[in-house]
N, C-alpha and C. Protein backbone atom coordinates (compact mmCIF):
# COMPACT_ATOMS: atom_id res chain seq x y z
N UNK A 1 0.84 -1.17 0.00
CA UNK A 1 0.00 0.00 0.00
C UNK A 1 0.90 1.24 0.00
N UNK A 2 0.29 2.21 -0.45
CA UNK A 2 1.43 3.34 -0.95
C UNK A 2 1.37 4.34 0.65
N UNK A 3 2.34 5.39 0.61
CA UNK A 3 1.68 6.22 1.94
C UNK A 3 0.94 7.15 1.48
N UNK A 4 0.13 7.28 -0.10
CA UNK A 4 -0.60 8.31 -0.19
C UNK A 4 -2.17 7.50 0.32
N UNK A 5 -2.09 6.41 -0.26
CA UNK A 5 -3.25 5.56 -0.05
C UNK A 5 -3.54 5.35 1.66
N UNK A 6 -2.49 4.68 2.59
CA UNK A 6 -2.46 5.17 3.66
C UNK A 6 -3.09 6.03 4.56
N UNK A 7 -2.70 7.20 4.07
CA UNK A 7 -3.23 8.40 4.42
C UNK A 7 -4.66 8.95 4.52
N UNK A 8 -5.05 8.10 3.24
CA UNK A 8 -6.21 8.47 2.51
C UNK A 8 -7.15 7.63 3.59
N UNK A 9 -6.97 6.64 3.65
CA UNK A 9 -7.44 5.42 4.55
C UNK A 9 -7.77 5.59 5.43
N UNK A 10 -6.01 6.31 6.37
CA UNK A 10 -6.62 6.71 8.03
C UNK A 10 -7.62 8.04 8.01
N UNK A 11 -7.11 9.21 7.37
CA UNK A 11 -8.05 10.30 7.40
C UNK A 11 -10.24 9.75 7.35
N UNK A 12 -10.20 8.68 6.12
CA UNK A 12 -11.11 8.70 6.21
C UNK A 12 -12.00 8.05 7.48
N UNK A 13 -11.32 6.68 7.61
CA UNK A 13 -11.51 6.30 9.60
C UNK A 13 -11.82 7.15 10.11
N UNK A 14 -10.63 8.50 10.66
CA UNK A 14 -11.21 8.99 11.70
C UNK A 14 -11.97 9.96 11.23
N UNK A 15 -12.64 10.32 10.03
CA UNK A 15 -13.72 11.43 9.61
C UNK A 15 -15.07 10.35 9.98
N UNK A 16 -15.24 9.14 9.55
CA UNK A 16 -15.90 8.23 10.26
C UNK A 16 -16.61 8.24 11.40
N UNK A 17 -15.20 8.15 12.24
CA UNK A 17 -15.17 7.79 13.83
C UNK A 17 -16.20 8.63 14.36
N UNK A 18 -15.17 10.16 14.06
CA UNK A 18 -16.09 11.43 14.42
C UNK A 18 -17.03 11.82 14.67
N UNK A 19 -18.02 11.24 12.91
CA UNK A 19 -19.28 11.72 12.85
C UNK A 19 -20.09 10.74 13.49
N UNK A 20 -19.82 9.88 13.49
CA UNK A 20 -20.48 8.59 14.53
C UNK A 20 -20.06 8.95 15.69
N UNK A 21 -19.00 9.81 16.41
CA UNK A 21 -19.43 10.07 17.92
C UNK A 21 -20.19 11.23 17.66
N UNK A 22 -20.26 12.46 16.61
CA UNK A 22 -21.39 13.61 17.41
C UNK A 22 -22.70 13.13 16.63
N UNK A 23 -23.23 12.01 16.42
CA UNK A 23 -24.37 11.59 16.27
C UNK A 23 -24.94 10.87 16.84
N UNK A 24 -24.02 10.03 17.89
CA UNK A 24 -24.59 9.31 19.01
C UNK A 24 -24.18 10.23 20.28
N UNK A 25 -22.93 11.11 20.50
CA UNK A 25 -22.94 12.17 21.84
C UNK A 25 -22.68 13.56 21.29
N UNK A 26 -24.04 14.46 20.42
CA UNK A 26 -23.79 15.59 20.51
C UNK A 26 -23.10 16.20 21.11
N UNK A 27 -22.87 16.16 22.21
CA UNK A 27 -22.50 17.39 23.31
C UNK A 27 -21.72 16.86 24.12
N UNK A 28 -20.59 17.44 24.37
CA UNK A 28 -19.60 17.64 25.45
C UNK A 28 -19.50 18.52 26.04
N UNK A 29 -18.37 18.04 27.12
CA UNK A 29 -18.21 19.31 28.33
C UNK A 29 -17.66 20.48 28.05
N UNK A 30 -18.56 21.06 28.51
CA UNK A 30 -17.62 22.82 27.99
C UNK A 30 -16.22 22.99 28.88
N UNK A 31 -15.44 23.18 27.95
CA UNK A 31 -13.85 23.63 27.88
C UNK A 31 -13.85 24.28 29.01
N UNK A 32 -14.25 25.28 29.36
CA UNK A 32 -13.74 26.15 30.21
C UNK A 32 -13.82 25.72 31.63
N UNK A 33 -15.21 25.35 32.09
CA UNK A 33 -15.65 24.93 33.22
C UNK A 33 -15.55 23.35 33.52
N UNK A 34 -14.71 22.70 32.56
CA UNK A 34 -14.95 21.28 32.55
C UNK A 34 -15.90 20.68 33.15
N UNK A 35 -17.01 20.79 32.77
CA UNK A 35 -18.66 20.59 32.58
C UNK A 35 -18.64 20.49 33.89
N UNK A 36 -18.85 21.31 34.87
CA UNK A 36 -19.54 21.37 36.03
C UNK A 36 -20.60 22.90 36.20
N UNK A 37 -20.26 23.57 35.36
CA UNK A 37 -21.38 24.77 35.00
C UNK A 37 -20.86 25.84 35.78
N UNK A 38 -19.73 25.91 36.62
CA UNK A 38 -19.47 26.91 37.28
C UNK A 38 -17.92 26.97 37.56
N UNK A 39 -17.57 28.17 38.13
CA UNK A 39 -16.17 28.14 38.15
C UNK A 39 -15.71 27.75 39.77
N UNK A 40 -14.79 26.45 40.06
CA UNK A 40 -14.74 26.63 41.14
C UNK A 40 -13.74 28.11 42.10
N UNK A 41 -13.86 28.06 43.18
CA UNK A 41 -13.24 29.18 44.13
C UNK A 41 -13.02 28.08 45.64
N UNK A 42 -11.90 28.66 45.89
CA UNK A 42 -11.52 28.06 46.94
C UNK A 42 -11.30 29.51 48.62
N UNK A 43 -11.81 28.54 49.50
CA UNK A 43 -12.04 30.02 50.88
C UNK A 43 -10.56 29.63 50.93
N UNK A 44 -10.45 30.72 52.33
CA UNK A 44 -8.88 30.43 53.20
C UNK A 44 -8.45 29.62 53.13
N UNK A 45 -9.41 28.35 53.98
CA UNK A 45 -8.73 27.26 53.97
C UNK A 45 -8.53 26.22 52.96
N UNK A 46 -8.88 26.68 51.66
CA UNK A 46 -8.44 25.99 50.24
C UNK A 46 -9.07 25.00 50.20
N UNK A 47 -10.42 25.17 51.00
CA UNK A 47 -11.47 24.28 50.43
C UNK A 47 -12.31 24.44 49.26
N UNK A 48 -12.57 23.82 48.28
CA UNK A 48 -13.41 24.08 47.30
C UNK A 48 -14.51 24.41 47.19
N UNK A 49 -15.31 25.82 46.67
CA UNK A 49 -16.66 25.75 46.64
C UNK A 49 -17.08 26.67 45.56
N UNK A 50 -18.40 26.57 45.31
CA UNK A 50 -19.12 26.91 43.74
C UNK A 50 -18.80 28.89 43.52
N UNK A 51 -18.40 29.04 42.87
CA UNK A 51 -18.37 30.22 42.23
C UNK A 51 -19.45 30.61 41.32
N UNK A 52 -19.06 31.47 40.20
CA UNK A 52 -20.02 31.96 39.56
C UNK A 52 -20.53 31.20 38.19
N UNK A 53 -22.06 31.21 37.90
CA UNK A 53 -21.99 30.30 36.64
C UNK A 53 -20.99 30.44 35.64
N UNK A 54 -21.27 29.83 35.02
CA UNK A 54 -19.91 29.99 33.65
C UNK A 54 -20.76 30.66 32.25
N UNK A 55 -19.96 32.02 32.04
CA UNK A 55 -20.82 32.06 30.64
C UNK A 55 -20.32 31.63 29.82
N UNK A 56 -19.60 31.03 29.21
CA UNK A 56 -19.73 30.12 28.01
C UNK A 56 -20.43 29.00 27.72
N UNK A 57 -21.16 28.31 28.72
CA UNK A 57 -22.05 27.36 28.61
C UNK A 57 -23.26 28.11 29.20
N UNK A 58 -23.51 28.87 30.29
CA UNK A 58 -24.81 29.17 30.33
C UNK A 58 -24.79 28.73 32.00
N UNK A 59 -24.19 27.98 32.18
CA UNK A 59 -24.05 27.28 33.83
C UNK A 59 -24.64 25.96 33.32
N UNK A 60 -24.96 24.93 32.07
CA UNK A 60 -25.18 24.04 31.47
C UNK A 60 -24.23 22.68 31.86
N UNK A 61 -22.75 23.28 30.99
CA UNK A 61 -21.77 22.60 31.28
C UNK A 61 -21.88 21.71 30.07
N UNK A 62 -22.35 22.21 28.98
CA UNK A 62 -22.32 21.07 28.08
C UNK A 62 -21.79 22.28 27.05
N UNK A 63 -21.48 21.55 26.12
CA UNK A 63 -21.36 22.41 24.54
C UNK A 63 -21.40 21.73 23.39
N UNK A 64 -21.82 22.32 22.12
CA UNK A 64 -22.36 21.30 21.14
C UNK A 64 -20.78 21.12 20.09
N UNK A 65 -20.87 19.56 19.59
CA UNK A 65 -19.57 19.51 19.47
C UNK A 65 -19.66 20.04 17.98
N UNK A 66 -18.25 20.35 17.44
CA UNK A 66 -18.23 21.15 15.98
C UNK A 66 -18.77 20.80 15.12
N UNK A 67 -18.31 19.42 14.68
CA UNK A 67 -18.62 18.41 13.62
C UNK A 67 -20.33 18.55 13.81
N UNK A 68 -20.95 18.57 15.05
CA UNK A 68 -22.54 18.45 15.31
C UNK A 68 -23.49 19.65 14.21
N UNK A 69 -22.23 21.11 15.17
CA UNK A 69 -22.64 22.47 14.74
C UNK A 69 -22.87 22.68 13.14
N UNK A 70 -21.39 21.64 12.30
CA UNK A 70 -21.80 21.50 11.11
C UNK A 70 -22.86 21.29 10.41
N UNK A 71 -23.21 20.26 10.64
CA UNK A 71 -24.25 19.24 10.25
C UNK A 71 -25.65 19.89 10.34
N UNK A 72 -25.93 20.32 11.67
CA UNK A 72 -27.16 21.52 12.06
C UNK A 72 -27.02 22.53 10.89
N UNK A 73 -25.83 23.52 10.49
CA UNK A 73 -26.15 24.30 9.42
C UNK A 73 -26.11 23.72 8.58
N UNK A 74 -25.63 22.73 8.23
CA UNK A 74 -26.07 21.98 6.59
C UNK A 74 -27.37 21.96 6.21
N UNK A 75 -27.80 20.92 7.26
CA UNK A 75 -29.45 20.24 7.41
C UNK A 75 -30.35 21.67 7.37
N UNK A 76 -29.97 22.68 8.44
CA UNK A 76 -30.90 24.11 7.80
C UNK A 76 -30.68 24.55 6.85
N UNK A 77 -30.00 24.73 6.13
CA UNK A 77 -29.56 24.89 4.26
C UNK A 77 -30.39 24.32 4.09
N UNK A 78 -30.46 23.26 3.91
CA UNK A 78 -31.09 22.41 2.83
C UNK A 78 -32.66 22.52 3.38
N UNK A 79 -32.69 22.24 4.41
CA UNK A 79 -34.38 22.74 4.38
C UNK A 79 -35.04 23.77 4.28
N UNK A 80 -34.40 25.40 4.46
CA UNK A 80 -34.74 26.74 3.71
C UNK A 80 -34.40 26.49 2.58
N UNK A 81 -33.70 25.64 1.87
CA UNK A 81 -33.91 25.66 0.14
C UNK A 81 -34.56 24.78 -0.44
N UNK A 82 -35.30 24.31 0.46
CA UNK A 82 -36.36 23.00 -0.54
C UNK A 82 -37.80 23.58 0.27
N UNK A 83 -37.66 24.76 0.88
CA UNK A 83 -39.22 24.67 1.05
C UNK A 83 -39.73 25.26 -0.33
């Protein structure tokens, strides 16, 4: 097998993989807050406790994954142009 073919091979696997995970788990944890919806804060004694929601998720803690976000504007394309 050549390494262009190779290439061609693995890329398409993991374009695969991908869309078969954000079609069975839309949504992951938002980056920032690593899906707990808020930012932690720690008192004096460097115990942990809830801070303020997180705005990049909303205080959710989820976020929609890219490949998902794609697919959503595709699928609305195509259905504002076939009504």
């Amino acid at each position: 097998m050549t390494p262009t073919a190779l290439a061609i091979t693995c890329l398409l696997a993991v374009t695969l993989c991908y869309s078969a995970l954000c079609a069975g788990s839309p949504f992951g944890r938002c980056r920032k807050c690593n899906g707990l919806g808020f930012a932690l804060k720690h008192d004096r004694r460097g115990k942990p406790k809830r801070g303020k929601r997180c705005r990049r998720c909303r205080g959710h803690g989820r976020r929609i994954r890219t490949g998902r976000w794609i697919y959503n504007r595709a699928a609305q394309l195509t259905r504002d142009g076939t009504r």
